[in-house]
C-alpha atoms as a PDB file:
ATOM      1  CA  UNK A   1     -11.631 -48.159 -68.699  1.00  0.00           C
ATOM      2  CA  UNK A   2     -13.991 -46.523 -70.818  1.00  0.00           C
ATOM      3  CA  UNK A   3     -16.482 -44.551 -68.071  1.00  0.00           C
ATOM      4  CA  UNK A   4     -19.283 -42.342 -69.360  1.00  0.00           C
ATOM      5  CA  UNK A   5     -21.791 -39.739 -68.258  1.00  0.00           C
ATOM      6  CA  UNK A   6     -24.959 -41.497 -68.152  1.00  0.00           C
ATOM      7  CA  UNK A   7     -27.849 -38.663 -68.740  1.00  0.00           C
ATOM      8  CA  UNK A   8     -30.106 -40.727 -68.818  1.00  0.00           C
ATOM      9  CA  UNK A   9     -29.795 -43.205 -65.978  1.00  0.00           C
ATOM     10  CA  UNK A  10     -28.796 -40.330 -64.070  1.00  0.00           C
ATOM     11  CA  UNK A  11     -32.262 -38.630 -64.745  1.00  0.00           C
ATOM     12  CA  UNK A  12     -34.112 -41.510 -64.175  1.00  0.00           C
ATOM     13  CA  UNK A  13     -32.754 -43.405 -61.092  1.00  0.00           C
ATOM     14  CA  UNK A  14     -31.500 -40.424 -59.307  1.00  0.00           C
ATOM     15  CA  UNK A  15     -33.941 -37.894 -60.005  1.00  0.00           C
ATOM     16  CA  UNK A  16     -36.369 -40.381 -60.789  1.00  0.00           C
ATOM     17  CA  UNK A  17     -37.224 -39.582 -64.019  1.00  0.00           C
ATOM     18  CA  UNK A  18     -40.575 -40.889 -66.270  1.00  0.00           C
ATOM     19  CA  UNK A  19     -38.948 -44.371 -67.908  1.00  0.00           C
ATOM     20  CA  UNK A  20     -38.180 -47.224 -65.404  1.00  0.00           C
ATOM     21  CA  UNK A  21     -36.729 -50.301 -67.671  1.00  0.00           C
ATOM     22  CA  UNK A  22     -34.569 -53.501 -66.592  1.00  0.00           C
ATOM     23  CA  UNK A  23     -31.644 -52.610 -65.575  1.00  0.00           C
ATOM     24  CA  UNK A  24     -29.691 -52.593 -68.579  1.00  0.00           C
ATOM     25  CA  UNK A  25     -27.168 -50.117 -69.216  1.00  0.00           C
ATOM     26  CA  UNK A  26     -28.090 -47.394 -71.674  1.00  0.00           C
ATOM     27  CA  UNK A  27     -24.933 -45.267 -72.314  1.00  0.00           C
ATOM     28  CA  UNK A  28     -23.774 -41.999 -74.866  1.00  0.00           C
ATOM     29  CA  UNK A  29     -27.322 -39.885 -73.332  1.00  0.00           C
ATOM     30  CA  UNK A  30     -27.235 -36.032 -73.520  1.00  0.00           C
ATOM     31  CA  UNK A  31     -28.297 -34.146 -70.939  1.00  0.00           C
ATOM     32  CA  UNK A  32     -31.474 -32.367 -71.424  1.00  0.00           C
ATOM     33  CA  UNK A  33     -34.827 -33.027 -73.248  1.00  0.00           C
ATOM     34  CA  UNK A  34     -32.984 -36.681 -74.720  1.00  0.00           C
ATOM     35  CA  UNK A  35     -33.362 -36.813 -70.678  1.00  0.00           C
ATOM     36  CA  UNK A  36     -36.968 -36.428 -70.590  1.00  0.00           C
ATOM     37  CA  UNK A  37     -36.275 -33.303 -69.025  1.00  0.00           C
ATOM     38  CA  UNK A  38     -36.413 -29.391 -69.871  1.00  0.00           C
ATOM     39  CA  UNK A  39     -33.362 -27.046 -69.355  1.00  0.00           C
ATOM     40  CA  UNK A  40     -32.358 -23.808 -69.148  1.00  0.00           C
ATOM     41  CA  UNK A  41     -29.984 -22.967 -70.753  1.00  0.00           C
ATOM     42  CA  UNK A  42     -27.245 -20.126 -70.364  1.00  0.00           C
ATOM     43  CA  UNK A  43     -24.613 -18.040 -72.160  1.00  0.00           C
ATOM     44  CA  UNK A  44     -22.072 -16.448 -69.871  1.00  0.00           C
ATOM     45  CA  UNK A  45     -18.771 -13.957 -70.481  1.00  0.00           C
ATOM     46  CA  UNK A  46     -16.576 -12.605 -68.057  1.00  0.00           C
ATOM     47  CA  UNK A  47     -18.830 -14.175 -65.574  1.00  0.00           C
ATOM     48  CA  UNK A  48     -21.930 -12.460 -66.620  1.00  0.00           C
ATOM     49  CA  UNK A  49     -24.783 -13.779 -68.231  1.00  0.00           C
ATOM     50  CA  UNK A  50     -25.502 -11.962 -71.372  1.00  0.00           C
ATOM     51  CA  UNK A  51     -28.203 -14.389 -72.822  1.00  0.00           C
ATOM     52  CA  UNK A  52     -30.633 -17.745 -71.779  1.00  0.00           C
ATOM     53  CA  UNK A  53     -32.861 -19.988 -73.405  1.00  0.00           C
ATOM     54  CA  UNK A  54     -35.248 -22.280 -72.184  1.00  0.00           C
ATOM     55  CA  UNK A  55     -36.687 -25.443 -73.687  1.00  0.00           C
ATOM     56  CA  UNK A  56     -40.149 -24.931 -72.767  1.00  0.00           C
ATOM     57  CA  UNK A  57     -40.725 -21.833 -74.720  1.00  0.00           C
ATOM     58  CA  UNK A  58     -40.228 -19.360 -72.010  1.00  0.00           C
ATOM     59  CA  UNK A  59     -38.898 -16.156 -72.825  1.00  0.00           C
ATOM     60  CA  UNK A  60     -35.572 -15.439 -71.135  1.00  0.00           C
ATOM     61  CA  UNK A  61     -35.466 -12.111 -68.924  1.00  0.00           C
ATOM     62  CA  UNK A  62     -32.858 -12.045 -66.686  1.00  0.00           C
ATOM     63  CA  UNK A  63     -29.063 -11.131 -68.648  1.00  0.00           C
ATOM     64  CA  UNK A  64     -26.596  -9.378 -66.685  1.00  0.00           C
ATOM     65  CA  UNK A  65     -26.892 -11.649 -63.579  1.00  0.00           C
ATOM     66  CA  UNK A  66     -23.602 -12.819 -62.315  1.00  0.00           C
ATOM     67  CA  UNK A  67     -22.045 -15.894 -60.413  1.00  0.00           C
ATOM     68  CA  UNK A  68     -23.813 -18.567 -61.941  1.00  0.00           C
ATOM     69  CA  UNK A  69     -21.089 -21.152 -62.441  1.00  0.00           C
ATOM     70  CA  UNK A  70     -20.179 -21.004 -58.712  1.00  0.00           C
ATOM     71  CA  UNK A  71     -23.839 -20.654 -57.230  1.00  0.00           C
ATOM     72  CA  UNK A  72     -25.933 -24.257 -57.311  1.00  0.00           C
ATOM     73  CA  UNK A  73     -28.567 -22.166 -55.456  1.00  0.00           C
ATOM     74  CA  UNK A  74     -28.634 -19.524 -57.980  1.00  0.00           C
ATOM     75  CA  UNK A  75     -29.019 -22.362 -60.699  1.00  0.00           C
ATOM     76  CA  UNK A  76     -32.253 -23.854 -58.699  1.00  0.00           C
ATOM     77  CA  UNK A  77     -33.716 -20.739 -58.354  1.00  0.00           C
ATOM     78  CA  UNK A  78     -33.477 -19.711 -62.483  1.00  0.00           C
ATOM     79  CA  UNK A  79     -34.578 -23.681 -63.010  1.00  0.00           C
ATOM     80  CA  UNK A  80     -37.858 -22.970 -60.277  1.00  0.00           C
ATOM     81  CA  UNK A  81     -38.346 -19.614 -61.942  1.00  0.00           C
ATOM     82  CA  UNK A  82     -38.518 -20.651 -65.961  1.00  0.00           C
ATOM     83  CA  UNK A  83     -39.992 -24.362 -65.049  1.00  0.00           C
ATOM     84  CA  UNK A  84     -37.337 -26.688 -65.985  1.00  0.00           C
ATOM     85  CA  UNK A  85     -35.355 -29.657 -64.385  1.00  0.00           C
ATOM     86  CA  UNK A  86     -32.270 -28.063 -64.822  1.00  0.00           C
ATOM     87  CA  UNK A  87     -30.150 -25.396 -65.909  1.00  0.00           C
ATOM     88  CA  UNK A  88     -26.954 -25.744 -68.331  1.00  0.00           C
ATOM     89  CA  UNK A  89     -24.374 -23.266 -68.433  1.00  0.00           C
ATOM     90  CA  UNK A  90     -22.181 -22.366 -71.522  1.00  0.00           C
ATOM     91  CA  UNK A  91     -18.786 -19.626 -71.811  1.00  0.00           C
ATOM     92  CA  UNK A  92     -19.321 -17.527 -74.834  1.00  0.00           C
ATOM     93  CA  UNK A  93     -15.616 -18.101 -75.563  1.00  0.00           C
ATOM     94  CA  UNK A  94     -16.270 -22.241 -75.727  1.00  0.00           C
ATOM     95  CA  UNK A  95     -19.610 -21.582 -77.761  1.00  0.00           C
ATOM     96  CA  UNK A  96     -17.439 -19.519 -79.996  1.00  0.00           C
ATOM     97  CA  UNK A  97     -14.678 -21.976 -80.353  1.00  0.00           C
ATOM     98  CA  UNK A  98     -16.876 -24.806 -80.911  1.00  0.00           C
ATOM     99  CA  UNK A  99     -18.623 -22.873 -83.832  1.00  0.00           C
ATOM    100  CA  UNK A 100     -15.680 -22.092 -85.573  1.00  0.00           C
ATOM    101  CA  UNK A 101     -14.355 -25.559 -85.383  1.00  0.00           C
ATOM    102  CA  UNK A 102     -17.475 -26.838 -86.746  1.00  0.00           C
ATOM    103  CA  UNK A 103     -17.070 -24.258 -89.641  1.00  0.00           C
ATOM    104  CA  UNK A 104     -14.352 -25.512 -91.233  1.00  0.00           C
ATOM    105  CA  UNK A 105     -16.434 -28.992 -91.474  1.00  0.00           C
ATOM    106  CA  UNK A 106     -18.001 -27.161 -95.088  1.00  0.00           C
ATOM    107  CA  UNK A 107     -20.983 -26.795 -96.039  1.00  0.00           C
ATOM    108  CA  UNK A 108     -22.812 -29.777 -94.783  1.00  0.00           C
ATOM    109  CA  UNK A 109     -25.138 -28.357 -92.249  1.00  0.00           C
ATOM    110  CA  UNK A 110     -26.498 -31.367 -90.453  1.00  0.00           C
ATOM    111  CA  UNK A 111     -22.607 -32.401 -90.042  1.00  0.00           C
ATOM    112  CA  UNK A 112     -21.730 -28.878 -88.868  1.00  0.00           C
ATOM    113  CA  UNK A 113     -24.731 -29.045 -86.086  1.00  0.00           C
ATOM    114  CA  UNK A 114     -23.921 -32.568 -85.243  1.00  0.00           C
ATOM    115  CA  UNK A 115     -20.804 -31.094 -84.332  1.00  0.00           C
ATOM    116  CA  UNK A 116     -21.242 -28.427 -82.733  1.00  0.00           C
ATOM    117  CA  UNK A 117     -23.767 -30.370 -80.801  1.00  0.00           C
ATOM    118  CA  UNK A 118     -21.001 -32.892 -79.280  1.00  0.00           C
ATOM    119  CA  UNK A 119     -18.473 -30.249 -78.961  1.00  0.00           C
ATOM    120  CA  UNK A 120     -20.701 -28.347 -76.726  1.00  0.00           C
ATOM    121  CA  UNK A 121     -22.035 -31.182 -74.979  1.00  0.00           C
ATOM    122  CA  UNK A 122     -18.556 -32.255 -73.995  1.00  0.00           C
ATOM    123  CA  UNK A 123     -17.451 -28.945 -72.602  1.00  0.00           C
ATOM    124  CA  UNK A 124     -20.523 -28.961 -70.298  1.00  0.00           C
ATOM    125  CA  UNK A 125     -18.914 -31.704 -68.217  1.00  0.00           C
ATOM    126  CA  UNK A 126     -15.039 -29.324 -67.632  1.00  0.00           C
ATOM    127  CA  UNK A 127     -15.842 -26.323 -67.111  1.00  0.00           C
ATOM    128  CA  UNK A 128     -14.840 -24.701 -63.675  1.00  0.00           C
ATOM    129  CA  UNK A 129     -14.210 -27.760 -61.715  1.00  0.00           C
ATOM    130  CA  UNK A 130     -16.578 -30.110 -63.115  1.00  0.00           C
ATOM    131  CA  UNK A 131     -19.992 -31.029 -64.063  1.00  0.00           C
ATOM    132  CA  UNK A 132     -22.827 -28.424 -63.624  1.00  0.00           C
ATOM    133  CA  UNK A 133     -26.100 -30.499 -62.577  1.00  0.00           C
ATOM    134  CA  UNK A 134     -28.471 -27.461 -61.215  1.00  0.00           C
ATOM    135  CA  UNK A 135     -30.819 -29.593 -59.526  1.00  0.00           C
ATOM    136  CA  UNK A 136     -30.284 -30.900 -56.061  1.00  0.00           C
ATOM    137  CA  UNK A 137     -30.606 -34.376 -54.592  1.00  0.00           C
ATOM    138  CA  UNK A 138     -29.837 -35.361 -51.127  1.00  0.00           C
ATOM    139  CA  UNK A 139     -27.697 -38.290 -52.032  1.00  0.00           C
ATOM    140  CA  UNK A 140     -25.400 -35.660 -54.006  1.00  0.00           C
ATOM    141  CA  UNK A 141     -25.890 -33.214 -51.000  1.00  0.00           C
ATOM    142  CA  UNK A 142     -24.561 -36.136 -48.457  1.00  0.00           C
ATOM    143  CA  UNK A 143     -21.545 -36.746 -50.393  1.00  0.00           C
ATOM    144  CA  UNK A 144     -20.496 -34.296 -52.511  1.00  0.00           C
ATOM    145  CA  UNK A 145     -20.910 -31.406 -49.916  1.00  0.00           C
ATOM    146  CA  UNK A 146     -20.976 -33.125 -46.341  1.00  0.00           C
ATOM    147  CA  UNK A 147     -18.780 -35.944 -46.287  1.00  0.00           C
ATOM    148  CA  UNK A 148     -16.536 -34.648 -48.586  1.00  0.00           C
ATOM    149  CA  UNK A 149     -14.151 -33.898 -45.822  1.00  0.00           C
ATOM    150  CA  UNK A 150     -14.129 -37.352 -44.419  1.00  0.00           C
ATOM    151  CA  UNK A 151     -13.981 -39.472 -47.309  1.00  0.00           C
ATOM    152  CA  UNK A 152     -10.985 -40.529 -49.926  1.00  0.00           C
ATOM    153  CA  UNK A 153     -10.057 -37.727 -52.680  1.00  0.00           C
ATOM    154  CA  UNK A 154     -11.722 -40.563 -54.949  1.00  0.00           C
ATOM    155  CA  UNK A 155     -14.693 -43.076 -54.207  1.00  0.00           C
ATOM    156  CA  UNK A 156     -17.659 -44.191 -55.896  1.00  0.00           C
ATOM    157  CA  UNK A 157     -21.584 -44.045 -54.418  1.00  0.00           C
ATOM    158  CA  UNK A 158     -24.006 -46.865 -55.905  1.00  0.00           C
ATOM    159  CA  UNK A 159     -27.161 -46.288 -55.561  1.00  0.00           C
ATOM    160  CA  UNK A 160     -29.459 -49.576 -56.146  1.00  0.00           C
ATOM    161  CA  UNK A 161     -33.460 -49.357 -56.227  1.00  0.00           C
ATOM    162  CA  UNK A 162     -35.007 -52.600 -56.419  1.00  0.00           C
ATOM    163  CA  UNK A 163     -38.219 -52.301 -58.420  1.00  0.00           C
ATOM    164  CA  UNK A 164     -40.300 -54.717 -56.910  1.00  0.00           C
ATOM    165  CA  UNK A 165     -42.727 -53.847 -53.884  1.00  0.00           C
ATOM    166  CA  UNK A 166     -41.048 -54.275 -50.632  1.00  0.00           C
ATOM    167  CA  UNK A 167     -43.318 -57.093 -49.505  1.00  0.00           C
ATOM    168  CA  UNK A 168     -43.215 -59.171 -52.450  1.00  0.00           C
ATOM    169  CA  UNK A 169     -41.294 -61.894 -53.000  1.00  0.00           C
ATOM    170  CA  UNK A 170     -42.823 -63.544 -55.848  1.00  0.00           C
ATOM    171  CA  UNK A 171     -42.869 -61.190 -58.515  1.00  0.00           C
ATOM    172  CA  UNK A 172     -40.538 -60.836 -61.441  1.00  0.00           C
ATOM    173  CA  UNK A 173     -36.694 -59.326 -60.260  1.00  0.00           C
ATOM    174  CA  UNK A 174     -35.882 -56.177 -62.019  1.00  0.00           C
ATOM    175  CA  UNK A 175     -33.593 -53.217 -60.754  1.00  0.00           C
ATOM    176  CA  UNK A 176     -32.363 -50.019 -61.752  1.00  0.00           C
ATOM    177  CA  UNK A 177     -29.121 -48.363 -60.749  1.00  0.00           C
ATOM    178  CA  UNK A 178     -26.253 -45.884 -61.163  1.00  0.00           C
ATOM    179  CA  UNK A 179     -22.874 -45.807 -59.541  1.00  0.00           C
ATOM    180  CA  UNK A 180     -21.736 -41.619 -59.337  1.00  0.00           C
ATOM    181  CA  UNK A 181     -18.117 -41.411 -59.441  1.00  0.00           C
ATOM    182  CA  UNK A 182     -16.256 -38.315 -57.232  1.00  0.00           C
ATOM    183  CA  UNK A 183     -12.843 -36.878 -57.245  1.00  0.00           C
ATOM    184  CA  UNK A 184     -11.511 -34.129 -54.745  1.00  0.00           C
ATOM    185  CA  UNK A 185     -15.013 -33.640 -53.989  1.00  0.00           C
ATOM    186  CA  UNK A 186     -16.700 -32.905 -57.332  1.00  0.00           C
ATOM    187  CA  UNK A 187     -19.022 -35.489 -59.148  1.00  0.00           C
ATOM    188  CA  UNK A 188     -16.776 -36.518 -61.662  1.00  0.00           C
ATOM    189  CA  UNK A 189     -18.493 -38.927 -63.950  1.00  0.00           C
ATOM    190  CA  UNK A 190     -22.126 -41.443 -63.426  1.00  0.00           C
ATOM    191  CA  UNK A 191     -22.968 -44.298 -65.271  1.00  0.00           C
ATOM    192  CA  UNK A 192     -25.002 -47.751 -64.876  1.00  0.00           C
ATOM    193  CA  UNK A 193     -22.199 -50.617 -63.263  1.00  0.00           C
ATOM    194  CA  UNK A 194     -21.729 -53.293 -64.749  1.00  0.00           C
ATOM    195  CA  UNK A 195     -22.750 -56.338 -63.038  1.00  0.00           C
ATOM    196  CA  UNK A 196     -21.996 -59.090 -65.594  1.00  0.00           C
ATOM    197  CA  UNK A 197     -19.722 -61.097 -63.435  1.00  0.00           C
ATOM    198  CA  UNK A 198     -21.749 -60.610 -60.246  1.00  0.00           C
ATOM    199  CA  UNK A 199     -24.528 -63.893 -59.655  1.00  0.00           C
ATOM    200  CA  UNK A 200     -27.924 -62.276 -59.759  1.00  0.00           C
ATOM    201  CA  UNK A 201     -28.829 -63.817 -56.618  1.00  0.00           C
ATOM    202  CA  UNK A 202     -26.575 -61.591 -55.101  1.00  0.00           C
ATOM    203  CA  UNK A 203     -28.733 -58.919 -56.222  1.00  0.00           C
ATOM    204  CA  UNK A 204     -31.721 -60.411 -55.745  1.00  0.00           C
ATOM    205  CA  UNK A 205     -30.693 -60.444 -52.071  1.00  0.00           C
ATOM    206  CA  UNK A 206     -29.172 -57.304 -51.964  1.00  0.00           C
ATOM    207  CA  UNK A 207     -30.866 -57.138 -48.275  1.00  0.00           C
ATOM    208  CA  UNK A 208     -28.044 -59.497 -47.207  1.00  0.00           C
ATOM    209  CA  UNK A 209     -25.270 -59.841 -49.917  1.00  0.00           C
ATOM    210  CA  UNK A 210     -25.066 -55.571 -49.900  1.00  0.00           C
ATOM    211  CA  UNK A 211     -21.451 -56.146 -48.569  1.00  0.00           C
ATOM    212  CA  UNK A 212     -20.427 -58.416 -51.570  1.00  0.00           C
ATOM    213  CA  UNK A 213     -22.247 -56.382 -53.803  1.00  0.00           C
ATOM    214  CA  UNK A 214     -20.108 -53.244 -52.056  1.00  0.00           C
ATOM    215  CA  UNK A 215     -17.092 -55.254 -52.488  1.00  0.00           C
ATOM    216  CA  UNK A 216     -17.704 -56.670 -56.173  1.00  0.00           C
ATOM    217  CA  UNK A 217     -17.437 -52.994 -56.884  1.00  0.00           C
ATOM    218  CA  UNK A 218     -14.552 -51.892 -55.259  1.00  0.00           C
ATOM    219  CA  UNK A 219     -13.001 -54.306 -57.096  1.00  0.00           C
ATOM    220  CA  UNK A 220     -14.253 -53.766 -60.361  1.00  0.00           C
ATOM    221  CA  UNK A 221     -13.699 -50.359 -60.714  1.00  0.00           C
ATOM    222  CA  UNK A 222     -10.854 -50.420 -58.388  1.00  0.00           C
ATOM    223  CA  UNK A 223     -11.901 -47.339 -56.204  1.00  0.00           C
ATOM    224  CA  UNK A 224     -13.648 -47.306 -52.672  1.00  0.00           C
ATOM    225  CA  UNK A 225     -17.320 -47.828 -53.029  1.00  0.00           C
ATOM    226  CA  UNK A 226     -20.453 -46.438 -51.043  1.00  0.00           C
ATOM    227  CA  UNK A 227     -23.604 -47.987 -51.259  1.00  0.00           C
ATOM    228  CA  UNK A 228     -27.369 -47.459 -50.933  1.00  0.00           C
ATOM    229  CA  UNK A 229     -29.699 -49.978 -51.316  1.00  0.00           C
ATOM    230  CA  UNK A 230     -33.456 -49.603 -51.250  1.00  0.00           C
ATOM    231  CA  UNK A 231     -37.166 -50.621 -52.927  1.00  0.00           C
ATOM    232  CA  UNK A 232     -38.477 -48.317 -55.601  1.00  0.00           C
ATOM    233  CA  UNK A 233     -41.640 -47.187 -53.949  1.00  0.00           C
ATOM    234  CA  UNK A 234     -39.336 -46.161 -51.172  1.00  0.00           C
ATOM    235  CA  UNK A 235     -36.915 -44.617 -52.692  1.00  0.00           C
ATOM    236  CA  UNK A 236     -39.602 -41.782 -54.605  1.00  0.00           C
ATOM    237  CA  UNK A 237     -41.342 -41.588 -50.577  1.00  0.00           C
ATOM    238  CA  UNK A 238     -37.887 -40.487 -49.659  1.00  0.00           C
ATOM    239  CA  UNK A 239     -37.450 -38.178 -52.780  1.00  0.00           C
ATOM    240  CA  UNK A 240     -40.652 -36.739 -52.105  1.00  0.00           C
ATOM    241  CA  UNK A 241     -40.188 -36.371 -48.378  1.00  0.00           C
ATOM    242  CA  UNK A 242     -36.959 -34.015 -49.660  1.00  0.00           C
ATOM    243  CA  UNK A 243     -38.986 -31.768 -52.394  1.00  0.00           C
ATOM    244  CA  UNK A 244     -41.225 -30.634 -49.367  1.00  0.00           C
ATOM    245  CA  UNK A 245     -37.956 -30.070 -47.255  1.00  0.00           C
ATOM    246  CA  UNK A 246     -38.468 -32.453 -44.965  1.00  0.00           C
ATOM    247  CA  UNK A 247     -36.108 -35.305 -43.560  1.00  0.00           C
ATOM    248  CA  UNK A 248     -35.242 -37.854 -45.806  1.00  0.00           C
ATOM    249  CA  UNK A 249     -32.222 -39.043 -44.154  1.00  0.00           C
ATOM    250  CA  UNK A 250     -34.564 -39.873 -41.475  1.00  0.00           C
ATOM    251  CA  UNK A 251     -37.027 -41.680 -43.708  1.00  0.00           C
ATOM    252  CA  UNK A 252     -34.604 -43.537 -45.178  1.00  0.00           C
ATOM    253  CA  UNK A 253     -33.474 -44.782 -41.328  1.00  0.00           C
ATOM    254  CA  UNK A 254     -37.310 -45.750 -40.884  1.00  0.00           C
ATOM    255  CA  UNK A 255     -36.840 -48.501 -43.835  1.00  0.00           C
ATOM    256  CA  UNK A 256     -33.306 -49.513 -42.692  1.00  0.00           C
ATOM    257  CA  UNK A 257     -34.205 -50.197 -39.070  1.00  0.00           C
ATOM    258  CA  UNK A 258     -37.035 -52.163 -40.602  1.00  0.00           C
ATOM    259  CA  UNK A 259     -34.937 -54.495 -43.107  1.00  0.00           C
ATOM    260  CA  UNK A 260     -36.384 -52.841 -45.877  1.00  0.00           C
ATOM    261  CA  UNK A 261     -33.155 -50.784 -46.413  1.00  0.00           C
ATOM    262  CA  UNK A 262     -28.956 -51.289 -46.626  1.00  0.00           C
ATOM    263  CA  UNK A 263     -25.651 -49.441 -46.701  1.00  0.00           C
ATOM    264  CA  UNK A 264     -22.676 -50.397 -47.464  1.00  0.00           C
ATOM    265  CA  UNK A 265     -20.112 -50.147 -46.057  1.00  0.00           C
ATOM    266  CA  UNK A 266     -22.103 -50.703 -42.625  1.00  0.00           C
ATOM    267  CA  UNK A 267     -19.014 -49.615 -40.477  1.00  0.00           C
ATOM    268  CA  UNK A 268     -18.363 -46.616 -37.450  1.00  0.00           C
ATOM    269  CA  UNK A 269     -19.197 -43.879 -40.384  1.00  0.00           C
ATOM    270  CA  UNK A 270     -22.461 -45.467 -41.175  1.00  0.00           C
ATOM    271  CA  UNK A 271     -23.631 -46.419 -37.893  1.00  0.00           C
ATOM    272  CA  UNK A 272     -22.919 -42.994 -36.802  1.00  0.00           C
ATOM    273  CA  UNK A 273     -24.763 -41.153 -39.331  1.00  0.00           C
ATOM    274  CA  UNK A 274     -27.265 -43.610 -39.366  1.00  0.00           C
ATOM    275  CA  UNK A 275     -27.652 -43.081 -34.701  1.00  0.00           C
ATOM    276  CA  UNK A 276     -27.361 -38.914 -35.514  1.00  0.00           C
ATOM    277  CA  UNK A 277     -30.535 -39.680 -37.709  1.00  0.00           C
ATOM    278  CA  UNK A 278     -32.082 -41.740 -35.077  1.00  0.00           C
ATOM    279  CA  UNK A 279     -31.689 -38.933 -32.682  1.00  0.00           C
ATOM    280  CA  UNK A 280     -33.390 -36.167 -35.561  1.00  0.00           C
ATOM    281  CA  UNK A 281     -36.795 -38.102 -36.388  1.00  0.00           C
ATOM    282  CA  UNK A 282     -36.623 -38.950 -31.944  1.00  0.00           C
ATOM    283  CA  UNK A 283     -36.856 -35.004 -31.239  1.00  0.00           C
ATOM    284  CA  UNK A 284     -38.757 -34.084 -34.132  1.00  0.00           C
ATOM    285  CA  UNK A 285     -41.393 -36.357 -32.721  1.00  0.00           C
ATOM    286  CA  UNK A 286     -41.593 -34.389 -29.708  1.00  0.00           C
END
């Protein structure tokens, strides 16, 4: 089974991102401005930065800092301080490796970058325990940090935004989704699912058919699945609710209890979460 990291869906439906198409799969994205995005980028040895670039133009300051690889807060903060969406880090003994290997390609240039460009690319996604995505998102938070300890060693999370408005059931059906893959706790690999053999009715009314949607997937792919299903303009009220540090856990319970909103699977785990939540936005009223 051929599974890929999906750049560009990821950008888009997770971190909502500036291009919102139909729902077809777009796979073999690069992380980074292909992304629609800026990055930071970083050179590290021995665990020490030693040199940084940034997409945007900014000039780099801060060498000799240490712990990035280990430090997702760190990684924010450099991505906040240089104004990009995220922040890629590279060992100077890959980098090195990579250009040597692309070296003995000749003296075809655009070949040797092309190269070098994939080699690097792939090594992003295995060094030190996984991929390195700097910025945060409270679906990754939930289950890559702290549910970790109560799920299996390896499930997948769909995440399913319907695009139309959530009052309208006449205009045209178009969705956008991503299904991130995890394994002993790490976010392994993300990509768009493939709903081919899946009747689009089923999608359509996702409201009630989340559990054969949930199902269709464990199935498919042959691993637990986790689901989240919500409209679009909801979706970016609860993304927005979580760049101002608020509660979006306990905006997202505001469109479930009203129908607007699903989970799958809706079992003890869900409906416990789902009551702590209740119990948050209750007090926070107060």
């Amino acid at each position: 089974m051929d599974l890929k990291h999906d750049w560009k869906a990821l950008n888009e439906v997770l971190f909502h991102g500036t291009s919102w198409g139909s729902g077809l799969a777009v796979t073999g994205a690069a992380p980074g401005l292909e992304a629609g995005g800026s990055s930071l980028v970083l050179l590290e040895d021995d665990d020490r930065v030693i040199d940084g670039v940034a997409s945007n133009g900014r000039a780099f300051t801060d060498t000799a800092i240490t712990g990035v690889s280990s430090s997702k807060d760190i990684l924010d903060e450099l991505a906040g301080k240089y104004g990009t969406e995220q922040t890629i880090v590279l060992s100077k003994k890959v980098l090195d490796q990579c250009v040597i290997e692309a070296a003995t390609l000749g003296t075809n240039y655009f070949q040797q970058l092309q190269s070098l460009r994939s080699k690097v690319l792939d090594q992003i996604g295995r060094k030190k325990g996984g991929l390195i995505v700097s910025r945060r998102n409270f679906l990754l938070d939930l289950f890559g940090m702290k549910l970790k300890r109560v799920l299996p060693r390896r499930f997948n999370v769909l995440l399913f935004i319907d695009q139309r408005a959530p009052t309208s059931h006449t205009e045209g059906f178009s969705f956008r989704s991503i299904l991130l893959s995890y394994s002993g706790g790490q976010l392994d690999q993300f990509f768009e699912p493939d709903f081919s053999s899946l009747h689009e009715n089923r999608l359509k009314n996702w409201n009630q058919e989340s559990d054969a949607i949930g199902q269709y997937l464990n199935s498919r792919y042959i691993l637990p699945c986790y689901g989240i299903f919500m409209h679009k303009e909801e979706w970016e009220r609860c993304l927005e609710v979580a760049s101002i540090k608020g509660r979006p856990w306990g905006q997202f319970v505001r469109y479930y209890d009203g129908g607007s909103a699903a989970v799958y699977p809706n079992r003890i785990i869900a409906k416990i979460l789902l009551g702590i939540q209740r119990i948050m936005v209750y007090f926070g009223r107060l």
